[in-house]
C-alpha atoms as a PDB file:
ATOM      1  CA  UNK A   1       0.000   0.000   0.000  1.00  0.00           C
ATOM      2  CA  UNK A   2       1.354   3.673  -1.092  1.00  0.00           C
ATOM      3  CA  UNK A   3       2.541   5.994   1.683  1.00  0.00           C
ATOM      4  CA  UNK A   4       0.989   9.192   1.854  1.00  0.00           C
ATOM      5  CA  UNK A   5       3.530  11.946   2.203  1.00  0.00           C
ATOM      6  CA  UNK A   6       3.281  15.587   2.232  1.00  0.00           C
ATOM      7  CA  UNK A   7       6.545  17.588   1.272  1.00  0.00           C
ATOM      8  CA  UNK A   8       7.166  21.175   0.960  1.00  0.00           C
ATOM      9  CA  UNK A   9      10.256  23.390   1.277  1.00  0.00           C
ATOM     10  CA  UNK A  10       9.293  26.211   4.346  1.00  0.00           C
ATOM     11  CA  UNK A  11      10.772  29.340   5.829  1.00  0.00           C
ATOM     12  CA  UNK A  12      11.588  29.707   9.436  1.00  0.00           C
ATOM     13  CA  UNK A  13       8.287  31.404   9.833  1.00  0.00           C
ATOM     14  CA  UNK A  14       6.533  28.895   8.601  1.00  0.00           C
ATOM     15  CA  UNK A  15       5.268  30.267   4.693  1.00  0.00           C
ATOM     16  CA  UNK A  16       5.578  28.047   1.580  1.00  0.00           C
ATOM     17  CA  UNK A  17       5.079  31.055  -0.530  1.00  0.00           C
ATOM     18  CA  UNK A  18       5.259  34.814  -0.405  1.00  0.00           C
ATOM     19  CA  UNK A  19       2.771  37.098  -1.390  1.00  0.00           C
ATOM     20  CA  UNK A  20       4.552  39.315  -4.151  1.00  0.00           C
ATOM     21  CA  UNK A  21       7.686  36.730  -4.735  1.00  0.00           C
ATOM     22  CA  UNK A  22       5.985  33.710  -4.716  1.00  0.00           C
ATOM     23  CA  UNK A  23       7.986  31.003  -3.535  1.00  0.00           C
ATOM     24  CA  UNK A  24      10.891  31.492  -5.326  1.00  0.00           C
ATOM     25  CA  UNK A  25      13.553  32.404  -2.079  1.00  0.00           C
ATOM     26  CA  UNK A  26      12.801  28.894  -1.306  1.00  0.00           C
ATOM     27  CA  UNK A  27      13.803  26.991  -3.271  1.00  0.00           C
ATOM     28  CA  UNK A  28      17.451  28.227  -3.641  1.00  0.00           C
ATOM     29  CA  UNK A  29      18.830  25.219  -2.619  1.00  0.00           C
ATOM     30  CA  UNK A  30      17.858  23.167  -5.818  1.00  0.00           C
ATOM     31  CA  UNK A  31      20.762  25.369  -7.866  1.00  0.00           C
ATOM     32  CA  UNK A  32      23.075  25.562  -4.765  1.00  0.00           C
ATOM     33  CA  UNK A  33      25.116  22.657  -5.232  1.00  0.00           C
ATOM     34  CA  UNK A  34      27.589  20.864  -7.678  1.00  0.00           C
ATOM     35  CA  UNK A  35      25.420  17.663  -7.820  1.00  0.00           C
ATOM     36  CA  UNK A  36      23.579  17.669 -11.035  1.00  0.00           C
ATOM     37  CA  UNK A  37      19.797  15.589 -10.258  1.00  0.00           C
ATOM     38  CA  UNK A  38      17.843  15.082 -13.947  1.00  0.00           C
ATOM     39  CA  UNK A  39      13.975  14.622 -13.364  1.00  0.00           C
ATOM     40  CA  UNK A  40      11.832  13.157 -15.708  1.00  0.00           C
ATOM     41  CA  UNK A  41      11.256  16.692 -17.422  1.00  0.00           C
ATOM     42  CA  UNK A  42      14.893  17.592 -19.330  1.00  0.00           C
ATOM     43  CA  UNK A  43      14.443  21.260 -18.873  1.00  0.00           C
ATOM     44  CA  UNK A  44      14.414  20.813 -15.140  1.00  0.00           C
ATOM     45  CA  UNK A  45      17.911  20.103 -13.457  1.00  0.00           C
ATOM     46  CA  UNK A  46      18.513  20.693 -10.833  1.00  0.00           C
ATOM     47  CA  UNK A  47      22.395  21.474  -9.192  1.00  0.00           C
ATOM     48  CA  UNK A  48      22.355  20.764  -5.292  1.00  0.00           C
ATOM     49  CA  UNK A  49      23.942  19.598  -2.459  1.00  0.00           C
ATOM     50  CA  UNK A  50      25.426  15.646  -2.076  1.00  0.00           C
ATOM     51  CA  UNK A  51      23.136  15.259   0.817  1.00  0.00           C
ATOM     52  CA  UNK A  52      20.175  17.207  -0.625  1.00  0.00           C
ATOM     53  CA  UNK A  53      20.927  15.496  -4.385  1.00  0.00           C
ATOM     54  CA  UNK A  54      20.406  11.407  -2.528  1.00  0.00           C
ATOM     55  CA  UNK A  55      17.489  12.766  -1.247  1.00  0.00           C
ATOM     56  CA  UNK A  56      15.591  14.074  -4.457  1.00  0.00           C
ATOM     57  CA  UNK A  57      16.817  10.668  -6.411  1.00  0.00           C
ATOM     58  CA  UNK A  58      15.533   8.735  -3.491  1.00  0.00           C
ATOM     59  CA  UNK A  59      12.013  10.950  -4.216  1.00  0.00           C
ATOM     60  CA  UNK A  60      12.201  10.552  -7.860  1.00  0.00           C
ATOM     61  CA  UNK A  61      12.540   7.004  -7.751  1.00  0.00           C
ATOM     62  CA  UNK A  62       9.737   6.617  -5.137  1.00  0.00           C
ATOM     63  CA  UNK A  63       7.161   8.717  -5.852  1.00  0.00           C
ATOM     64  CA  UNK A  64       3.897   7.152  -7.792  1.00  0.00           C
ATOM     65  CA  UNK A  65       1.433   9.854  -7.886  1.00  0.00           C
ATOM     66  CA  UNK A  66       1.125  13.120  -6.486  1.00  0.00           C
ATOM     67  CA  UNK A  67      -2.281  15.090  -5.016  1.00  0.00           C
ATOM     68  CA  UNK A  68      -1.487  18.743  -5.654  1.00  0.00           C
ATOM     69  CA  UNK A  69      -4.000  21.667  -5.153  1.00  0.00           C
ATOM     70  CA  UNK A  70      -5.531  23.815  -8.089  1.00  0.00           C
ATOM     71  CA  UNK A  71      -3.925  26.811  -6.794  1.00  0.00           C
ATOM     72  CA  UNK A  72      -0.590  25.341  -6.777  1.00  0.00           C
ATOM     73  CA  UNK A  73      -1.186  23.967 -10.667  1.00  0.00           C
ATOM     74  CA  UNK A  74      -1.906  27.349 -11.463  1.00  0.00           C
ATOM     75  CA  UNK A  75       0.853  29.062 -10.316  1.00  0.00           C
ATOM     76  CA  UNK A  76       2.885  25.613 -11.546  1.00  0.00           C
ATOM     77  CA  UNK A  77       1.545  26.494 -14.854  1.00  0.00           C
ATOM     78  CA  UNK A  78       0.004  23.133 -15.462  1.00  0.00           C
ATOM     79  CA  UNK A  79       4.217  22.038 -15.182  1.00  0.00           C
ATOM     80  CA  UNK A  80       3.833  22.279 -19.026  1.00  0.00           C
ATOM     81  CA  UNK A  81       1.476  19.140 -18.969  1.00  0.00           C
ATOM     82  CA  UNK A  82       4.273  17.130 -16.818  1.00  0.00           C
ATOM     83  CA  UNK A  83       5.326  17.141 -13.821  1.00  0.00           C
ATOM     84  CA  UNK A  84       9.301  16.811 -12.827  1.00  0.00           C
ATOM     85  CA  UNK A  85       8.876  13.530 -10.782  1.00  0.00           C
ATOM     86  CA  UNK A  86       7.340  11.845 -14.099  1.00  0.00           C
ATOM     87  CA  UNK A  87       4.551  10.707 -11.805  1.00  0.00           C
ATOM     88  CA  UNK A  88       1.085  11.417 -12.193  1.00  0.00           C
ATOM     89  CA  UNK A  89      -0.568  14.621 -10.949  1.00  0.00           C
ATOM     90  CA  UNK A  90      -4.548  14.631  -9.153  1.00  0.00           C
ATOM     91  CA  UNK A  91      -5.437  17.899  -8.661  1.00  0.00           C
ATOM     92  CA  UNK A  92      -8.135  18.571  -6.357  1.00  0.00           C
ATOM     93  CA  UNK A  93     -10.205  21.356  -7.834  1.00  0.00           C
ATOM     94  CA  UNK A  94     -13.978  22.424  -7.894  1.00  0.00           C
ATOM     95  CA  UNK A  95     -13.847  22.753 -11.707  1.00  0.00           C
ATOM     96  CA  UNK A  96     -12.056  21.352 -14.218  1.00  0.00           C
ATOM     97  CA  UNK A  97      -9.810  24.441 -16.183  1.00  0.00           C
ATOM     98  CA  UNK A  98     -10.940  24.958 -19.890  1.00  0.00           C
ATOM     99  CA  UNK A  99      -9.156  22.993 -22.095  1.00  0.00           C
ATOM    100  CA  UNK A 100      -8.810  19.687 -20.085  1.00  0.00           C
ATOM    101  CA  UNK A 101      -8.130  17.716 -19.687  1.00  0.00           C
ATOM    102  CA  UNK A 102      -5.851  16.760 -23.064  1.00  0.00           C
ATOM    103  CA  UNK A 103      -4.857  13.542 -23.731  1.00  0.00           C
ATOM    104  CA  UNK A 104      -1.348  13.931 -23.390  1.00  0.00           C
ATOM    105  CA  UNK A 105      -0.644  14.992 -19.944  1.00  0.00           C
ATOM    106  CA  UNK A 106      -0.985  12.814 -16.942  1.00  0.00           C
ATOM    107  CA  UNK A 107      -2.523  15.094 -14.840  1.00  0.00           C
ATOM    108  CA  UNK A 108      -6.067  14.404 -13.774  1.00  0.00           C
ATOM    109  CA  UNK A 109      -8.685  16.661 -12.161  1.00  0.00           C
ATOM    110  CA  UNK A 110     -10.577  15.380  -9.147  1.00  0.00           C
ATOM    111  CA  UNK A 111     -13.982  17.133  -8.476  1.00  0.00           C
ATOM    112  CA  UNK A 112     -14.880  15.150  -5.778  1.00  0.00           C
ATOM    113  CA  UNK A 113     -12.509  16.192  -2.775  1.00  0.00           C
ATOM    114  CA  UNK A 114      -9.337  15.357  -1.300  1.00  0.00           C
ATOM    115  CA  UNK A 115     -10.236  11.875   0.563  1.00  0.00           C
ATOM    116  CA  UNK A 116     -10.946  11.012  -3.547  1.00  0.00           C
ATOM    117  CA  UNK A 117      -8.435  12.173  -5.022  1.00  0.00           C
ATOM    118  CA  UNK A 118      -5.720  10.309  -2.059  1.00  0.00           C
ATOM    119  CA  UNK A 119      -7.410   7.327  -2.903  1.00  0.00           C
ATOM    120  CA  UNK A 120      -6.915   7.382  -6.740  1.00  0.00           C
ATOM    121  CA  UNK A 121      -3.317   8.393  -6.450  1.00  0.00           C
ATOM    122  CA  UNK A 122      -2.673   5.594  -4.036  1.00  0.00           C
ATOM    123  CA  UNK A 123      -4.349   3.270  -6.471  1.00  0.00           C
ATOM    124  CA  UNK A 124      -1.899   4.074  -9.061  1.00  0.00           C
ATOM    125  CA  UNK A 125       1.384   4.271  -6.881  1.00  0.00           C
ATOM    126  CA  UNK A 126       0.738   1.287  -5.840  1.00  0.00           C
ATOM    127  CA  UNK A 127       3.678   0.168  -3.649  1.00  0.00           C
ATOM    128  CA  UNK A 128       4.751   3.405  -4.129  1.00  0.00           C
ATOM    129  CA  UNK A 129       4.655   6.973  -2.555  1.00  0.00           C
ATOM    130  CA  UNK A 130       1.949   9.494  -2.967  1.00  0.00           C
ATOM    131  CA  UNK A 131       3.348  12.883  -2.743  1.00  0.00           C
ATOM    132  CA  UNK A 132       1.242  15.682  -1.559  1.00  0.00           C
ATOM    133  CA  UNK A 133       2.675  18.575  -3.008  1.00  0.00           C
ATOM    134  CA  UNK A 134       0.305  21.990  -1.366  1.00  0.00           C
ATOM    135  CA  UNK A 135      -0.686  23.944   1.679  1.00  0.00           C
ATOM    136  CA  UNK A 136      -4.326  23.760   1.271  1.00  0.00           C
ATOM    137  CA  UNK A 137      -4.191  19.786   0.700  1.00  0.00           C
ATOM    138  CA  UNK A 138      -1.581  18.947   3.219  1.00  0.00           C
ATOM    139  CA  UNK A 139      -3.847  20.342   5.885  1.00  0.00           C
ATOM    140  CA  UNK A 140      -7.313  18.908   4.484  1.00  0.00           C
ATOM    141  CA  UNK A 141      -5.013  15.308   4.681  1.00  0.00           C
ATOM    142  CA  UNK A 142      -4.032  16.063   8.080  1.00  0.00           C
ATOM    143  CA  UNK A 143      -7.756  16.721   9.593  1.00  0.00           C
ATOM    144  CA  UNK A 144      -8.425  13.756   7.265  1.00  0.00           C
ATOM    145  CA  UNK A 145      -5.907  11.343   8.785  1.00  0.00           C
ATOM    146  CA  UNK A 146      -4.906  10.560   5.497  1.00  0.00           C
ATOM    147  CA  UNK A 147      -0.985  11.837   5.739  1.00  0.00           C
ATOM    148  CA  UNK A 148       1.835   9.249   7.299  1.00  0.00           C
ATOM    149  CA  UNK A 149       4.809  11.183   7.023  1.00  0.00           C
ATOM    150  CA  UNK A 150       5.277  15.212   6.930  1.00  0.00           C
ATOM    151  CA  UNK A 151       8.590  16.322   5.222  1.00  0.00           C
ATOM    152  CA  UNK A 152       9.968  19.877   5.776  1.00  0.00           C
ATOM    153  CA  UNK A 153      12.909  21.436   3.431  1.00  0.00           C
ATOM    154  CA  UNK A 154      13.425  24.300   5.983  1.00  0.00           C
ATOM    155  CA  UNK A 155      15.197  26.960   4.812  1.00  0.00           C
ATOM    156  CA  UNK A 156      16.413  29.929   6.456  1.00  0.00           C
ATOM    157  CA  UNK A 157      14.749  32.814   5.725  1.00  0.00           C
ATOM    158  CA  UNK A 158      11.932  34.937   7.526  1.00  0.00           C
ATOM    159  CA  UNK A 159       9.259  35.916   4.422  1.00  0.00           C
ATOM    160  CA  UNK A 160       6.781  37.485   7.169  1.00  0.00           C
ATOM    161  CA  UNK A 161       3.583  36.686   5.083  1.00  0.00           C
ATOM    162  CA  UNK A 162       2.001  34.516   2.530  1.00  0.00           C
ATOM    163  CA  UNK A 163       0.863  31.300   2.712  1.00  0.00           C
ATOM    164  CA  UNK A 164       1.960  28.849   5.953  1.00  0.00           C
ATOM    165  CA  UNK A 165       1.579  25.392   5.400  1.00  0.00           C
ATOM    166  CA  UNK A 166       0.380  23.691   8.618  1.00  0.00           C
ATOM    167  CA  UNK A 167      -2.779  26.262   9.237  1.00  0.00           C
ATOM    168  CA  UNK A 168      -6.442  25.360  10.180  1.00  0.00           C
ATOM    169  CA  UNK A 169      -5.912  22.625  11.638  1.00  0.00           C
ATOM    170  CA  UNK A 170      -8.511  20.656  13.722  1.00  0.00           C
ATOM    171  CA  UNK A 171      -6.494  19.924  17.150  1.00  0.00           C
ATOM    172  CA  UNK A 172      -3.136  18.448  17.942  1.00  0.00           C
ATOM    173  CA  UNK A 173      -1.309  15.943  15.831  1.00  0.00           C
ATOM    174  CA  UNK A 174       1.397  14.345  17.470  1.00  0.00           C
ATOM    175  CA  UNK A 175       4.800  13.496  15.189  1.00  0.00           C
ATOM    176  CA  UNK A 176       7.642  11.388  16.262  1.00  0.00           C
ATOM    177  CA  UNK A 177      11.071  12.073  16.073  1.00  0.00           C
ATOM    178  CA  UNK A 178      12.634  13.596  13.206  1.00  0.00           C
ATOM    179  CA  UNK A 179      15.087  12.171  10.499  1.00  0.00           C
ATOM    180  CA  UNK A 180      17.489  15.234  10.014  1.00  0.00           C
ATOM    181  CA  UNK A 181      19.447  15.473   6.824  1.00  0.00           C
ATOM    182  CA  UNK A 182      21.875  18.974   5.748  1.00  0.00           C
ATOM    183  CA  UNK A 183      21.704  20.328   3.115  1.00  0.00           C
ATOM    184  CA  UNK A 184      23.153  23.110   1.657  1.00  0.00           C
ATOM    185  CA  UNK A 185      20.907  26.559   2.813  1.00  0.00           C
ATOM    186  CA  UNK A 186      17.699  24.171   4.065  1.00  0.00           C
ATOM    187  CA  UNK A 187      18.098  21.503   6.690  1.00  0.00           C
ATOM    188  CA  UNK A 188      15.576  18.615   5.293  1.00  0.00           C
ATOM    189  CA  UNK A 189      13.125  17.179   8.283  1.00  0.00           C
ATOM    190  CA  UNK A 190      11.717  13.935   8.058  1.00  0.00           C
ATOM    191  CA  UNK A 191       8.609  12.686  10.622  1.00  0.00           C
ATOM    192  CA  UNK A 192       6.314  10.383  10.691  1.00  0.00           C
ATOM    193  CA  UNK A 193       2.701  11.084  12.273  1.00  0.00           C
ATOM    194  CA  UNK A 194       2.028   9.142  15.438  1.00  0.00           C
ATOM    195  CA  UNK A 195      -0.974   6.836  15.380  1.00  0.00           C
ATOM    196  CA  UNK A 196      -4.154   8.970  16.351  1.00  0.00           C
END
């Protein structure tokens, strides 16, 4: 059975994304490094860290599916109809954007919420990880009890405002330890959620 796994790089503060810069200032670490990671889209490689590069080939090589919110495909720009860990996307949306779905992209819009659209990405990953790739979704799978692990990419900066990613959330969730891993400017946090 796929493991449900929400991932996002945050600042100190706690924001995934800034109002006016987006989210670029985190994710400086992907082009920080002499370690050159391909992903499944040729455009996209990355130069990182050693210990930040074994992590995103680890990723690419076990991720399935990803659940991704419509905001965040928006301001992904659909990923140009693929996304860089080759696996495919379910967006969780109330409508489906004009145009779509095409038939070449493997991203799929779910209309039907985000217990839904977990389910049909853990059908395809299979054995696999399902990769939960927004704010808004991370914390719908967390009230849900549908996460197992939470992975940070901290990096340090304060950004002040914009959009945190563990917000609204119904009551206390208990994590165990952390798996800690450097990196080059973002110190990589691993935990699993404790049983509820």
């Amino acid at each position: 059975m796929a493991t449900v796994i929400a991932n996002m790089s945050m600042s100190l503060d706690g924001f995934v994304a800034h109002p006016s810069s987006g989210a670029d200032r985190l994710f400086g670490w992907y082009f920080n490094g002499d370690v050159a990671v391909p992903t499944a889209v040729p455009e996209y490689t990355f130069q990182m860290s050693e210990a930040s590069a074994a992590l995103l080939r680890d990723a690419t090589t076990k991720v399935g599916a990803l659940v991704s919110g419509r905001r965040t495909f928006d301001d992904a720009k659909g990923w140009g109809g693929k996304h860089p860990m080759g696996a495919p996307v379910f967006v969780v949306t109330h409508t489906v954007p004009d145009g779509r779905p095409q038939d070449d992209t493997s991203i799929i819009f779910v209309t039907d919420g985000v217990e839904s659209a977990v389910e049909k990405a853990k059908a395809v990953a299979g054995e696999k990880i399902v990769a939960v790739a927004s704010a808004d979704i991370t914390q719908q799978c967390l009230n849900a009890g549908l996460l197992d692990e939470v992975h940070v990419d901290l990096v340090p900066v304060f950004l002040g405002a914009g959009v945190r990613f563990f917000d609204n959330l119904d009551g206390v969730i208990e994590l165990e330890d952390p798996v800690t891993v450097e990196g080059r400017g973002v110190t990589h946090l691993r935990y699993r959620l404790k049983s509820r």
